[in-house]
Protein backbone atom coordinates (compact mmCIF):
# COMPACT_ATOMS: atom_id res chain seq x y z
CA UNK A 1 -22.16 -32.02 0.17
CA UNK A 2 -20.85 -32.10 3.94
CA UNK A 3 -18.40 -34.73 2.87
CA UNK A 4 -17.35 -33.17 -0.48
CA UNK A 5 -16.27 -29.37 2.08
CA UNK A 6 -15.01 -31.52 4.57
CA UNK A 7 -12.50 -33.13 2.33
CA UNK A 8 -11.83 -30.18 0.66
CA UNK A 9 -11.08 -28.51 3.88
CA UNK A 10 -8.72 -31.70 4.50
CA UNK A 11 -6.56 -31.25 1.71
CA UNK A 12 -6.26 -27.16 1.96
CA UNK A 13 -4.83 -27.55 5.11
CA UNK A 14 -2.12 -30.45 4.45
CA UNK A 15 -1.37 -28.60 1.37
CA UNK A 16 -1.32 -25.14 3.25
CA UNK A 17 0.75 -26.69 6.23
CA UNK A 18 3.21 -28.37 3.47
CA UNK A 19 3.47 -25.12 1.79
CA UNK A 20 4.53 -22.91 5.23
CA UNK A 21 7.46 -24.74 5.52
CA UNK A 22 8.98 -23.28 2.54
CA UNK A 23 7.73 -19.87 3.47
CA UNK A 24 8.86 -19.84 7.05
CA UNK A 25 10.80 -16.21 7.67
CA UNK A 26 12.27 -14.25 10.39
CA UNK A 27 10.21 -12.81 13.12
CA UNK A 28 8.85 -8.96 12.48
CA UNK A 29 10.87 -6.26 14.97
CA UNK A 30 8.59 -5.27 17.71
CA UNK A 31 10.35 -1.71 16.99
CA UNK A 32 9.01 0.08 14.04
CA UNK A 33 10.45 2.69 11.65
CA UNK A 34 8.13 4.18 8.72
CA UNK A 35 10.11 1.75 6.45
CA UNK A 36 8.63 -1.33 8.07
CA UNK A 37 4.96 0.32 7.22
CA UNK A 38 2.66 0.28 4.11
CA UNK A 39 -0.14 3.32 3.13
CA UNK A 40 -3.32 2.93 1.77
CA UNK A 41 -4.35 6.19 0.09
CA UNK A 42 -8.09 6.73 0.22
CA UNK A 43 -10.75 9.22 0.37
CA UNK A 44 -13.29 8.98 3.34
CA UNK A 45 -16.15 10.38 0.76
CA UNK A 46 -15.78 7.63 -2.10
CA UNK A 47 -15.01 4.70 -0.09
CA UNK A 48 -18.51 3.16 1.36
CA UNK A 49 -21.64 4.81 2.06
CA UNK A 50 -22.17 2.98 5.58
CA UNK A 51 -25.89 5.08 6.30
CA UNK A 52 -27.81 7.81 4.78
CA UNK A 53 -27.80 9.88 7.99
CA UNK A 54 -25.30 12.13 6.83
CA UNK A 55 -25.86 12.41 3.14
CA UNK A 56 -26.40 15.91 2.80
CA UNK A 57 -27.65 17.01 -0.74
CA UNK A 58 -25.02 13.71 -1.67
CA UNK A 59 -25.20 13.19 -5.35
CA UNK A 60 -23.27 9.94 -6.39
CA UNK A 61 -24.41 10.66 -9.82
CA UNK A 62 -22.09 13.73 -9.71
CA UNK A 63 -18.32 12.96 -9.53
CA UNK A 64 -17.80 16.67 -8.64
CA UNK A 65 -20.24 16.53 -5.21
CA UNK A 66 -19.89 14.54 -2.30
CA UNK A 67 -21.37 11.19 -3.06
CA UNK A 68 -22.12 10.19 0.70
CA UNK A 69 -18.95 7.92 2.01
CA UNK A 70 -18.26 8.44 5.76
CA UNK A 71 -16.73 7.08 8.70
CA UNK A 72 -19.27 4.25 9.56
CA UNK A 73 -18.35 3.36 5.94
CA UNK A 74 -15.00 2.83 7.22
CA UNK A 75 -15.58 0.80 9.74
CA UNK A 76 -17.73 -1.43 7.82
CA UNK A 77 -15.09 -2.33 5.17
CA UNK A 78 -12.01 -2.06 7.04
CA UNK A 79 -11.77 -5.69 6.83
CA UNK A 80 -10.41 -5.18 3.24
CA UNK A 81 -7.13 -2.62 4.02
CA UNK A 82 -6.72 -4.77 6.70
CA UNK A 83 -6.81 -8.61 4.60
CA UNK A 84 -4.41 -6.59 2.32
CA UNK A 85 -1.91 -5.78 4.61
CA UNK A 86 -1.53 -2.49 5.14
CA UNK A 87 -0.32 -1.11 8.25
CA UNK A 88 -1.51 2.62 7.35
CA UNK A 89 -4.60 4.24 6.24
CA UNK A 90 -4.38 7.98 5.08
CA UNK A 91 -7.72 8.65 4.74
CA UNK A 92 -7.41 12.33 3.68
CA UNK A 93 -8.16 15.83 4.99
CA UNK A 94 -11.18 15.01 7.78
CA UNK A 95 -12.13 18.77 8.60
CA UNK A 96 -15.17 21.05 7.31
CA UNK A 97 -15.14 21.25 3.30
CA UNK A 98 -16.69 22.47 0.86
CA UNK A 99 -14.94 19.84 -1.40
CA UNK A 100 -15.89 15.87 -1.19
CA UNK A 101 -12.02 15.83 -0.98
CA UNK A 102 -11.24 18.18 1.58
CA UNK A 103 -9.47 20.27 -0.60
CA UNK A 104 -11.55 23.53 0.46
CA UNK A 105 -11.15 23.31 4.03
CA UNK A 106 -13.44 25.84 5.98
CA UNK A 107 -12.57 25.33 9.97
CA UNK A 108 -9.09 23.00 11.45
CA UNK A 109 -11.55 22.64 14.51
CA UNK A 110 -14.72 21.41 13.06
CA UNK A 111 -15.17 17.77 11.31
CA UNK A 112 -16.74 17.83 8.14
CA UNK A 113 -20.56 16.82 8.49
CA UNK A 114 -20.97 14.43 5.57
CA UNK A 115 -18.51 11.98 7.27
CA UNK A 116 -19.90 12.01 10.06
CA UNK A 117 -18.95 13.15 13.73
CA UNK A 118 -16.06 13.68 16.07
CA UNK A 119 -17.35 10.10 17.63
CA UNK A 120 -17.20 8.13 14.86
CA UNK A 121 -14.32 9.44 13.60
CA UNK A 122 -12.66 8.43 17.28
CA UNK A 123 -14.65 5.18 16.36
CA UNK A 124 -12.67 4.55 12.77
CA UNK A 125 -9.29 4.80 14.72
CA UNK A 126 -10.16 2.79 17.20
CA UNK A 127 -10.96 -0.18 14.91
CA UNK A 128 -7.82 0.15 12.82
CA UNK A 129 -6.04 0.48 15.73
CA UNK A 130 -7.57 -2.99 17.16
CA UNK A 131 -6.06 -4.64 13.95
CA UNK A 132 -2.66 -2.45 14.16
CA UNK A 133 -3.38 -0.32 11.91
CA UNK A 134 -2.62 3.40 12.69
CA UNK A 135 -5.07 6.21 11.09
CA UNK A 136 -3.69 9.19 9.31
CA UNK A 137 -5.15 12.40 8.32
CA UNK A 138 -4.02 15.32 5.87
CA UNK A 139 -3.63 18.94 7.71
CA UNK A 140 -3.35 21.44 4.48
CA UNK A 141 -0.78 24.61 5.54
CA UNK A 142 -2.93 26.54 2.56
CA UNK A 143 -4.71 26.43 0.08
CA UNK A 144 -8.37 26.53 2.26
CA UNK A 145 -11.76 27.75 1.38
CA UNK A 146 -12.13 32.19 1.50
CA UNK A 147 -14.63 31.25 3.59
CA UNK A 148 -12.36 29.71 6.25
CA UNK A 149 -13.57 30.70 10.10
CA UNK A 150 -9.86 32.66 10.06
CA UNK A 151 -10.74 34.08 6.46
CA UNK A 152 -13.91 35.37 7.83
CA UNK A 153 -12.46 37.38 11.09
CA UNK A 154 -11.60 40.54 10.35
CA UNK A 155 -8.96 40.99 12.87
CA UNK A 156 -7.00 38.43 10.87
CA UNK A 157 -6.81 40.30 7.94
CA UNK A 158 -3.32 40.39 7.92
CA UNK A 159 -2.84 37.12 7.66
CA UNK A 160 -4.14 36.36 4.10
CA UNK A 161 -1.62 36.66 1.90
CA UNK A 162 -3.72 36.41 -1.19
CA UNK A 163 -6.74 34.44 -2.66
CA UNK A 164 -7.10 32.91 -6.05
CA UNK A 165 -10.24 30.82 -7.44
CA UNK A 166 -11.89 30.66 -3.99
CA UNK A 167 -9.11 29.53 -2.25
CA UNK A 168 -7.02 31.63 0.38
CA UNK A 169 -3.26 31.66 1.04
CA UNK A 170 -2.04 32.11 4.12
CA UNK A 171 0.87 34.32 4.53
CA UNK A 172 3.37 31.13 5.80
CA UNK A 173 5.91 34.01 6.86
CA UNK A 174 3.38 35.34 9.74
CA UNK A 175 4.40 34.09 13.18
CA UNK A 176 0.62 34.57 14.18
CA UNK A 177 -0.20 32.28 11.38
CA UNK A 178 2.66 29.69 12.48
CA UNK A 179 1.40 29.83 16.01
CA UNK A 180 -2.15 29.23 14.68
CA UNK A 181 -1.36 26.58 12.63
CA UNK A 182 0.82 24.32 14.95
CA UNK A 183 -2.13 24.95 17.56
CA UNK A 184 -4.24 23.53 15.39
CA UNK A 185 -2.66 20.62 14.39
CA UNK A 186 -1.22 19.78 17.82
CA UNK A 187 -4.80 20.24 19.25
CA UNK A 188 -5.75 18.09 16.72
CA UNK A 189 -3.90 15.07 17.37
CA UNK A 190 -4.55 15.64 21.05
CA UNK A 191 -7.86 14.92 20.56
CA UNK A 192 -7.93 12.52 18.09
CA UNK A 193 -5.55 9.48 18.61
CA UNK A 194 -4.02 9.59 14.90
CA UNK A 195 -1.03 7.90 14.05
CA UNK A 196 0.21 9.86 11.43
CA UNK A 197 -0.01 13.66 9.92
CA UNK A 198 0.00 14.26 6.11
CA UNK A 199 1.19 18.21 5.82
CA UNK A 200 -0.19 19.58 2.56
CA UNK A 201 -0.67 22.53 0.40
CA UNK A 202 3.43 23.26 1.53
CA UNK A 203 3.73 26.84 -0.68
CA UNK A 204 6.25 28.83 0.59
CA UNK A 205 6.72 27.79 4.14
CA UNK A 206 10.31 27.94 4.68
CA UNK A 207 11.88 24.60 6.10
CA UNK A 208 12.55 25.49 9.43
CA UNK A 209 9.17 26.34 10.55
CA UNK A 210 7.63 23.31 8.62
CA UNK A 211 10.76 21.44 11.06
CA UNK A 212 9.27 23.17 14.18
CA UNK A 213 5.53 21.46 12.72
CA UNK A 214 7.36 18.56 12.82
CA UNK A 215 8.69 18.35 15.96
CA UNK A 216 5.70 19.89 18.19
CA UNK A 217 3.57 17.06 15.93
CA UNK A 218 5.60 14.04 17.58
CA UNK A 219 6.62 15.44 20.73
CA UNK A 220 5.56 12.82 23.70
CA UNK A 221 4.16 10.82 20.18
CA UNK A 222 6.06 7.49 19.98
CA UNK A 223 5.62 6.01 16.94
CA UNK A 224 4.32 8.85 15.12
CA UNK A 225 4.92 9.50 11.29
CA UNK A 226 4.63 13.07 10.01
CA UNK A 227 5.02 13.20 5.76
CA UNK A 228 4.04 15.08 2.96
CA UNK A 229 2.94 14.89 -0.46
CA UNK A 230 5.33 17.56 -2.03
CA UNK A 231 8.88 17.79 -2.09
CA UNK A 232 10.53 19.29 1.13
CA UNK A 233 13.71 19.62 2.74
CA UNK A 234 12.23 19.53 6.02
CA UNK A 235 12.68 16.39 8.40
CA UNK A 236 9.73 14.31 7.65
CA UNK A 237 9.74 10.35 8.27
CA UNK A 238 9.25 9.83 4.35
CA UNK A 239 10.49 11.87 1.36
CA UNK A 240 7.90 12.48 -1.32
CA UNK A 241 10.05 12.46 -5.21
CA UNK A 242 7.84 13.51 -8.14
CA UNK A 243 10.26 11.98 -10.05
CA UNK A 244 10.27 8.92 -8.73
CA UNK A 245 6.41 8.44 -8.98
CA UNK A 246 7.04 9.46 -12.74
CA UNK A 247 9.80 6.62 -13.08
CA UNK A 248 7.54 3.97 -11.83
CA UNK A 249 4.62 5.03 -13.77
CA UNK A 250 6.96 4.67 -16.93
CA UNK A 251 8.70 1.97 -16.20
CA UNK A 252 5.30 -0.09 -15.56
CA UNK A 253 3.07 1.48 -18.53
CA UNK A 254 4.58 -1.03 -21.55
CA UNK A 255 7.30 -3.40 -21.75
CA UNK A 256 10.81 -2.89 -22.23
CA UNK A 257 10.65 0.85 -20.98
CA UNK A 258 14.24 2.46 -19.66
CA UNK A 259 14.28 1.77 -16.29
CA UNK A 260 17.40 3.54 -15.28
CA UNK A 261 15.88 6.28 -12.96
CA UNK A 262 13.92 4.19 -11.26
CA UNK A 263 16.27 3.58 -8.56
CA UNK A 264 17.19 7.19 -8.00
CA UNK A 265 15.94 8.21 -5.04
CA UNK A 266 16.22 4.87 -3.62
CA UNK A 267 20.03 4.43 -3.75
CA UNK A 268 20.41 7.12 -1.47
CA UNK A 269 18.29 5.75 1.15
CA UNK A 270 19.78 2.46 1.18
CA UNK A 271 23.37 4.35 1.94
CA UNK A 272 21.90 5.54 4.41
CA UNK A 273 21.97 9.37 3.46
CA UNK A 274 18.06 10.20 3.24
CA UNK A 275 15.12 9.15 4.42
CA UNK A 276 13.55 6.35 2.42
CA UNK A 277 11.14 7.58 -0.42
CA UNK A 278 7.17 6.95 -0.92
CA UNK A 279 7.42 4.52 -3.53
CA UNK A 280 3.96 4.75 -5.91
CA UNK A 281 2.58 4.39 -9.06
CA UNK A 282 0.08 7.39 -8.47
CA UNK A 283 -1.31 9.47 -5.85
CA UNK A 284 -4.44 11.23 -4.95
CA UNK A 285 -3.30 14.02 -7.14
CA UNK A 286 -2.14 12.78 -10.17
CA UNK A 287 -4.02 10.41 -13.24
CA UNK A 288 -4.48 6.82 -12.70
CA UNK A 289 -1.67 4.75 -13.44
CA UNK A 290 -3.96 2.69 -15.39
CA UNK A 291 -4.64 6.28 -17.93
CA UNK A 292 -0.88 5.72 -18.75
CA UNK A 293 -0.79 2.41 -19.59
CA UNK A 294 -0.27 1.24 -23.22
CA UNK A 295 -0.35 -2.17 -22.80
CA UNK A 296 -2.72 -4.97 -20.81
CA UNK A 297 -3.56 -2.45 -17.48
CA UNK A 298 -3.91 -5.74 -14.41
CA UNK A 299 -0.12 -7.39 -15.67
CA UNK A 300 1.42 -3.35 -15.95
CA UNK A 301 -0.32 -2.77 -12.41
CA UNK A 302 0.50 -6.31 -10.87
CA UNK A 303 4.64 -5.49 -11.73
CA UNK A 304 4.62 -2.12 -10.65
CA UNK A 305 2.80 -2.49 -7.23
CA UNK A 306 5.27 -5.50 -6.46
CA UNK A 307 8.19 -3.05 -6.99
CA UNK A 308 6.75 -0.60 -5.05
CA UNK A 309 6.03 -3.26 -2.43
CA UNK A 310 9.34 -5.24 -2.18
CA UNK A 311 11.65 -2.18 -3.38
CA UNK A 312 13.39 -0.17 -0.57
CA UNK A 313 11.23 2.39 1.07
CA UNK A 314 7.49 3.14 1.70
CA UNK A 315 4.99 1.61 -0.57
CA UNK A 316 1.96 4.10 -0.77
CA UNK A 317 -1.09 3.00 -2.93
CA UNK A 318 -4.17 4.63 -3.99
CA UNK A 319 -7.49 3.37 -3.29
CA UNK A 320 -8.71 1.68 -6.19
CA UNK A 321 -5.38 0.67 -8.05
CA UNK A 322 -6.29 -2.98 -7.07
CA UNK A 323 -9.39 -2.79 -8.92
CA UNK A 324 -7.51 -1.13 -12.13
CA UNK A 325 -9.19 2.04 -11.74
CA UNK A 326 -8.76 4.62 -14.54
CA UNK A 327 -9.13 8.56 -14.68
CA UNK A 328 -7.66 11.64 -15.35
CA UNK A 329 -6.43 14.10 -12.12
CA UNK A 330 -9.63 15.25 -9.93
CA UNK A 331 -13.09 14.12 -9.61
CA UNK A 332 -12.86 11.40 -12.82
CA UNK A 333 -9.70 10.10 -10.53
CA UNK A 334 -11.90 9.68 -7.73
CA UNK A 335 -14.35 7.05 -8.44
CA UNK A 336 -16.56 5.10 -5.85
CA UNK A 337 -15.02 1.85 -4.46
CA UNK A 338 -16.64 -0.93 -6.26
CA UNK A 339 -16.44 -3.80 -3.63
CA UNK A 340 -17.99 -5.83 -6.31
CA UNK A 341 -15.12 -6.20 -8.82
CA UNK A 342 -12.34 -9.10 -8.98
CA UNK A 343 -10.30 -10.18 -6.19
CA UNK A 344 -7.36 -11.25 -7.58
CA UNK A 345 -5.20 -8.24 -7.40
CA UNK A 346 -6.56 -7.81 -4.21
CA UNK A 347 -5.14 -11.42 -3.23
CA UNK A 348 -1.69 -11.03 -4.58
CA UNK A 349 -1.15 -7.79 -2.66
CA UNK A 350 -2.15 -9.33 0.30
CA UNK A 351 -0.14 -12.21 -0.30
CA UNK A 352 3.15 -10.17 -0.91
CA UNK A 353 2.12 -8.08 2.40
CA UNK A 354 1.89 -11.22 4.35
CA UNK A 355 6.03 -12.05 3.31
CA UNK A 356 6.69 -8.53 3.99
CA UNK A 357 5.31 -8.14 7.32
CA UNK A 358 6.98 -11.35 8.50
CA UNK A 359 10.31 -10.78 7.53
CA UNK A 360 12.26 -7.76 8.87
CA UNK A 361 14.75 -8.42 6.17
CA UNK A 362 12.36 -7.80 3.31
CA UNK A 363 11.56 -4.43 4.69
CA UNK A 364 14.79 -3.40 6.17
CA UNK A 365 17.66 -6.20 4.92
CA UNK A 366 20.74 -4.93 3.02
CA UNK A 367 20.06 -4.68 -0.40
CA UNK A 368 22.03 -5.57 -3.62
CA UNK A 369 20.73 -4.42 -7.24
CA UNK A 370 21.25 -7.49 -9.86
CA UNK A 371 20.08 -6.11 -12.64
CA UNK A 372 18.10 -3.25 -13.71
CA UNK A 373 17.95 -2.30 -17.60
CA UNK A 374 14.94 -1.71 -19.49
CA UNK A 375 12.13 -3.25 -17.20
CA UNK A 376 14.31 -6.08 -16.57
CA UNK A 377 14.80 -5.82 -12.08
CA UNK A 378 16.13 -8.06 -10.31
CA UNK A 379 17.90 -7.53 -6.97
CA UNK A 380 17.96 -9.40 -3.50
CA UNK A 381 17.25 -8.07 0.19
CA UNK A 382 19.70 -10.59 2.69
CA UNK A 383 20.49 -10.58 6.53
CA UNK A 384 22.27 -13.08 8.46
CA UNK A 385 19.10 -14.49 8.85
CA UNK A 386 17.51 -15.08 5.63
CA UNK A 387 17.79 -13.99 1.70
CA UNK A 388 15.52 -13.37 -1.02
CA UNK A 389 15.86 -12.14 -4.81
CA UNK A 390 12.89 -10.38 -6.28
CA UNK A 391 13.13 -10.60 -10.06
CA UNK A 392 10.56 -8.97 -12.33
CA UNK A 393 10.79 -8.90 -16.07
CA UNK A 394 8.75 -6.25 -17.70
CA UNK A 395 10.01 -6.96 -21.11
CA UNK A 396 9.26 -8.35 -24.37
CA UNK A 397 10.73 -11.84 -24.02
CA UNK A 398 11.43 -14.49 -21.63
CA UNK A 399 14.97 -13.49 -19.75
CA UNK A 400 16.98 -15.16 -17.90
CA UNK A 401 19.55 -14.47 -15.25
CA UNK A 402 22.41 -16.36 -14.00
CA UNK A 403 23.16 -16.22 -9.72
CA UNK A 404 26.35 -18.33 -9.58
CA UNK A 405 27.11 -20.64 -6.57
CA UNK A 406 30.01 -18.38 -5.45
CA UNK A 407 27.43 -15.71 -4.67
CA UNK A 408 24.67 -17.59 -3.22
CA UNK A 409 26.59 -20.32 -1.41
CA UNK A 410 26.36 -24.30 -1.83
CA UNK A 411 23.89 -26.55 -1.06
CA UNK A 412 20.90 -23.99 -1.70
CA UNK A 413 17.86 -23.90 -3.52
CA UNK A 414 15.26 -21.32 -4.40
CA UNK A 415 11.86 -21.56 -3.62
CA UNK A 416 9.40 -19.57 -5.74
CA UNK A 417 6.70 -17.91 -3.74
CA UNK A 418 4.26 -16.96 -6.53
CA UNK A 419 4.87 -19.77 -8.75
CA UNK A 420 5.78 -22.76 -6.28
CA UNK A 421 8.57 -23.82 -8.70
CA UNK A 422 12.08 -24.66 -7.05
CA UNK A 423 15.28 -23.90 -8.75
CA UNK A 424 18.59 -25.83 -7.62
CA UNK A 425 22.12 -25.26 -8.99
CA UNK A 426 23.00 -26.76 -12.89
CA UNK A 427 25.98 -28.20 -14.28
CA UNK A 428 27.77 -25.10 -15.40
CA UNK A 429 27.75 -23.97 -10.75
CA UNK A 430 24.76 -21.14 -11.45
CA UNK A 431 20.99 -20.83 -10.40
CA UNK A 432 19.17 -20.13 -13.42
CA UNK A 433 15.84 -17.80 -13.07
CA UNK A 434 14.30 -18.21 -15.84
CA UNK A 435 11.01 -16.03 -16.07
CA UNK A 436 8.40 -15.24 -18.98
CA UNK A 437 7.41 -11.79 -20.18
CA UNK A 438 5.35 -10.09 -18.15
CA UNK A 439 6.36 -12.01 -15.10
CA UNK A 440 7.34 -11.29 -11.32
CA UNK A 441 8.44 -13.92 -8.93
CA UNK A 442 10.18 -13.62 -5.42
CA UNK A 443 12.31 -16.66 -4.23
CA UNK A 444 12.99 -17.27 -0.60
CA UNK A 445 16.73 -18.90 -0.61
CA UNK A 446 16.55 -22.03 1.31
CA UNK A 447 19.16 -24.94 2.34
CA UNK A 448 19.07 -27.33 -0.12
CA UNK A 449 15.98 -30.20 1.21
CA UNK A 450 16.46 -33.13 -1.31
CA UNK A 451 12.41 -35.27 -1.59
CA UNK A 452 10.06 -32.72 0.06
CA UNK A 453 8.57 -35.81 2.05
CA UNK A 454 5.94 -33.19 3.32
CA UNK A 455 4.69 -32.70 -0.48
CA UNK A 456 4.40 -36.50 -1.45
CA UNK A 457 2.49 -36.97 2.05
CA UNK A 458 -0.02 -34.65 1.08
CA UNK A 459 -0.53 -35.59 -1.89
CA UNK A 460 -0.96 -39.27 -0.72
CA UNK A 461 -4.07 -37.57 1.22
CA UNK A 462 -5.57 -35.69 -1.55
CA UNK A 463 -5.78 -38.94 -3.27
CA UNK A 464 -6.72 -41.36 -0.82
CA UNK A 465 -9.13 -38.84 0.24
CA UNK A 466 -10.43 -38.65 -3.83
CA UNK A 467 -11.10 -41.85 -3.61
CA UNK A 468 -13.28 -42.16 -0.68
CA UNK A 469 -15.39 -39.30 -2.04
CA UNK A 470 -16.00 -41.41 -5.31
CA UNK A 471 -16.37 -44.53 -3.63
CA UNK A 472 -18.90 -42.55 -0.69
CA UNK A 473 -20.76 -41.27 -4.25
CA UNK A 474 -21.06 -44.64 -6.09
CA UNK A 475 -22.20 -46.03 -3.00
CA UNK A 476 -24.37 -43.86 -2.17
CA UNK A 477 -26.35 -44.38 -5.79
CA UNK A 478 -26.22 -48.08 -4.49
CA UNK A 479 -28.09 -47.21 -2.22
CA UNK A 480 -30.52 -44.94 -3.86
CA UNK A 481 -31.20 -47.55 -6.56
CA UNK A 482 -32.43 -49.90 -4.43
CA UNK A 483 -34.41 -47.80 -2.65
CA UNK A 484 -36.38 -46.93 -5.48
């Protein structure tokens, strides 16, 4: 058995070393913009129940009540963001609720109990942090329990602007209630060394008081992101687009679906004339991607998070859309992580992470659109340092596409990352890509390398290395026979 790992072991890491070579990309920018980061959307409550210390009247039987995930739960299985890449965890609203997803929100000073304390929570950003991974929380404008610690003074009376199913509005307009809020959420990540602020629950604050948010958020905060989940025209790191949510969830549901809009929102961003968009296939608000799809749910999901992924701007994911989990909007949404289920998905994001954190062109390169026409994408990302063409073909059919010599240059060849297959120029002076239905694949553009020498050699060891294990086997029942 020792023999049978150790050659194993052997030939993973010739293989792995032979492999790196094509894979090699430009170092990552020790300078980073949101567009060089990826979010993982979670909530702290349905992630992993770490101890039963804080499970207050918890009911995991109950999608509607808090089903006891907190912050040691975080720190437990933080392994898992972290193997798939992301640089970001939003991990939700973290004060006083009512709500398992902090959508009733009864003090901006207290944390909620169920989670666990101030300590731990200091404890979760820590340990992210050690893997450089910055934290962020949501801070809702609105929207909060009527039985808010501000609802419940009297001498703020004034500032309620109205209250509808148990919730209170705040009256956004109020310069007491502006002052009140930015003290709270600048007191907040005083305390609490966050990387990033989620505003929420947006109603009718105008746009330059949501700017002022902004600014006292970040000030003396280098490398801070502040975003949003609605629309806004306020100055936030990364623009949140309905829309474009919508395209990607139709564009990925079925094949052959009109993918025209789906670069609508990125376009301008690439000219340089917004910021970049969060690029998802759902969010913690909406129905599972998966309750959309029409066809086979893991091949719809593994196209669409690749777009969002490789596509310019800032991938955001939901918890769970790795595992192909389904519900409608709200609690049936919000299902416990199952750390149980298949780890393929899981693999392939981290994977396509691992290229994307290494190569500063990939996440900021210039980009050119090839093609985009009904689920058929294919478009490159190129510096003077390296190029790459992404090409995924959510269609019906096997396409092809045609890169001609004149574009790509002489002497090249492209290395498939996903597949391992290498394409070199034909007859007619083009690089065919030639992909089946169903199928995304991103090639790294290399110099042309003739006999991969490194390839042969390893394979030379995997079977001179066979051998000896069956000729160690047969000897060894030599040797057993004749002790018997």
């Amino acid at each position: 058995m020792k023999l049978k790992k150790w050659i194993s072991a052997t030939v993973a890491s010739a293989l792995f070393a032979t492999t790196f070579s094509f894979t090699t990309v430009a170092k990552a920018q020790e300078t980073k913009t949101i567009a060089d980061e990826t979010i993982y959307d979670l909530l702290v409550d349905r992630y992993f129940n770490a101890t039963s210390e804080n499970d207050y009247n918890a009911n995991p039987k109950d999608n509607t009540q808090f089903a006891g995930g907190d912050f040691r739960g975080l720190i437990d299985k933080f392994s898992l963001i972290t193997d798939m890449g992301y640089s970001i965890v939003s991990i939700g609203s973290v004060f006083k609720t009512e709500k398992y997803d902090g959508s009733m929100v009864t003090s901006y000073r207290e944390i909620e109990p169920h989670f666990g304390t101030a300590d731990e929570l200091k404890e979760v950003i820590n340990t992210f942090s050690k893997s450089n991974v910055k934290v962020m929380i949501d801070f809702p404008l609105t929207n909060v329990s009527e039985n808010h610690e501000w609802a419940q003074d009297p001498a703020k009376a004034e500032w309620i602007a109205g209250t509808s199913e148990g919730k209170v509005q705040w009256d956004l307009q109020n310069e007491e209630v502006q002052q009140a809020l930015l003290d709270a959420v600048v007191d907040f990540v005083s305390t609490y060394d966050v990387g990033g602020v989620r505003l929420t629950n947006l109603s009718n604050a105008d746009t330059e008081f949501v700017n002022e948010l902004i600014a006292a958020i970040k000030d003396g905060n280098e490398g801070f992101y502040v975003i949003s989940n609605e629309e806004s025209d306020a100055n936030f790191d990364a623009k949140y687009f309905s829309e474009t949510t919508e395209s990607f969830r139709n564009v990925y549901k079925n094949v052959d679906q009109d993918s025209s809009n789906l670069l609508t929102n990125i376009e301008p961003y690439v000219k340089g004339e917004q910021a970049p968009a969060q690029l998802m296939l759902d969010n913690l608000l909406t129905d599972r991607f998966t309750l959309t799809v029409e066809a086979y749910p893991p091949t719809r999901t593994r196209m669409g998070i690749v777009a969002t992924l490789l596509l310019p701007g800032v991938p955001v994911t939901q918890y769970g859309t790795e595992l192909i989990m389904n519900g409608k909007a709200g609690a049936e949404a919000h299902q416990l992580y199952n750390f149980k289920t298949d780890e393929e998905m899981i693999d392939l994001i981290g994977d396509v992470q691992t290229l994307r954190s290494q190569s500063e062109t990939l996440r900021n390169g210039e980009f050119k659109l090839l093609k985009n026409e009904n689920g058929y994408l294919a478009f490159e990302r190129y510096s003077d340092k390296e190029r790459w063409i992404v090409v995924i073909n959510n269609t019906g059919k096997t396409n092809r596409i045609d890169i001609s010599e004149e574009d790509l240059g002489p002497d090249k060849e492209l290395h498939a990352l996903l597949d391992s297959d290498t394409i070199r120029v034909n007859k007619d002076g083009n690089y065919p890509i030639i992909l089946d239905r169903e199928i995304v694949e991103i090639f790294q553009v290399k110099e042309e390398r003739g006999i991969n020498k490194g390839y042969l050699a390893a394979l030379a060891i995997v079977y001179i290395l066979f051998i000896a294990f069956i000729v160690a086997i047969i000897k060894r029942g030599k040797r057993r026979r004749a002790e018997q």
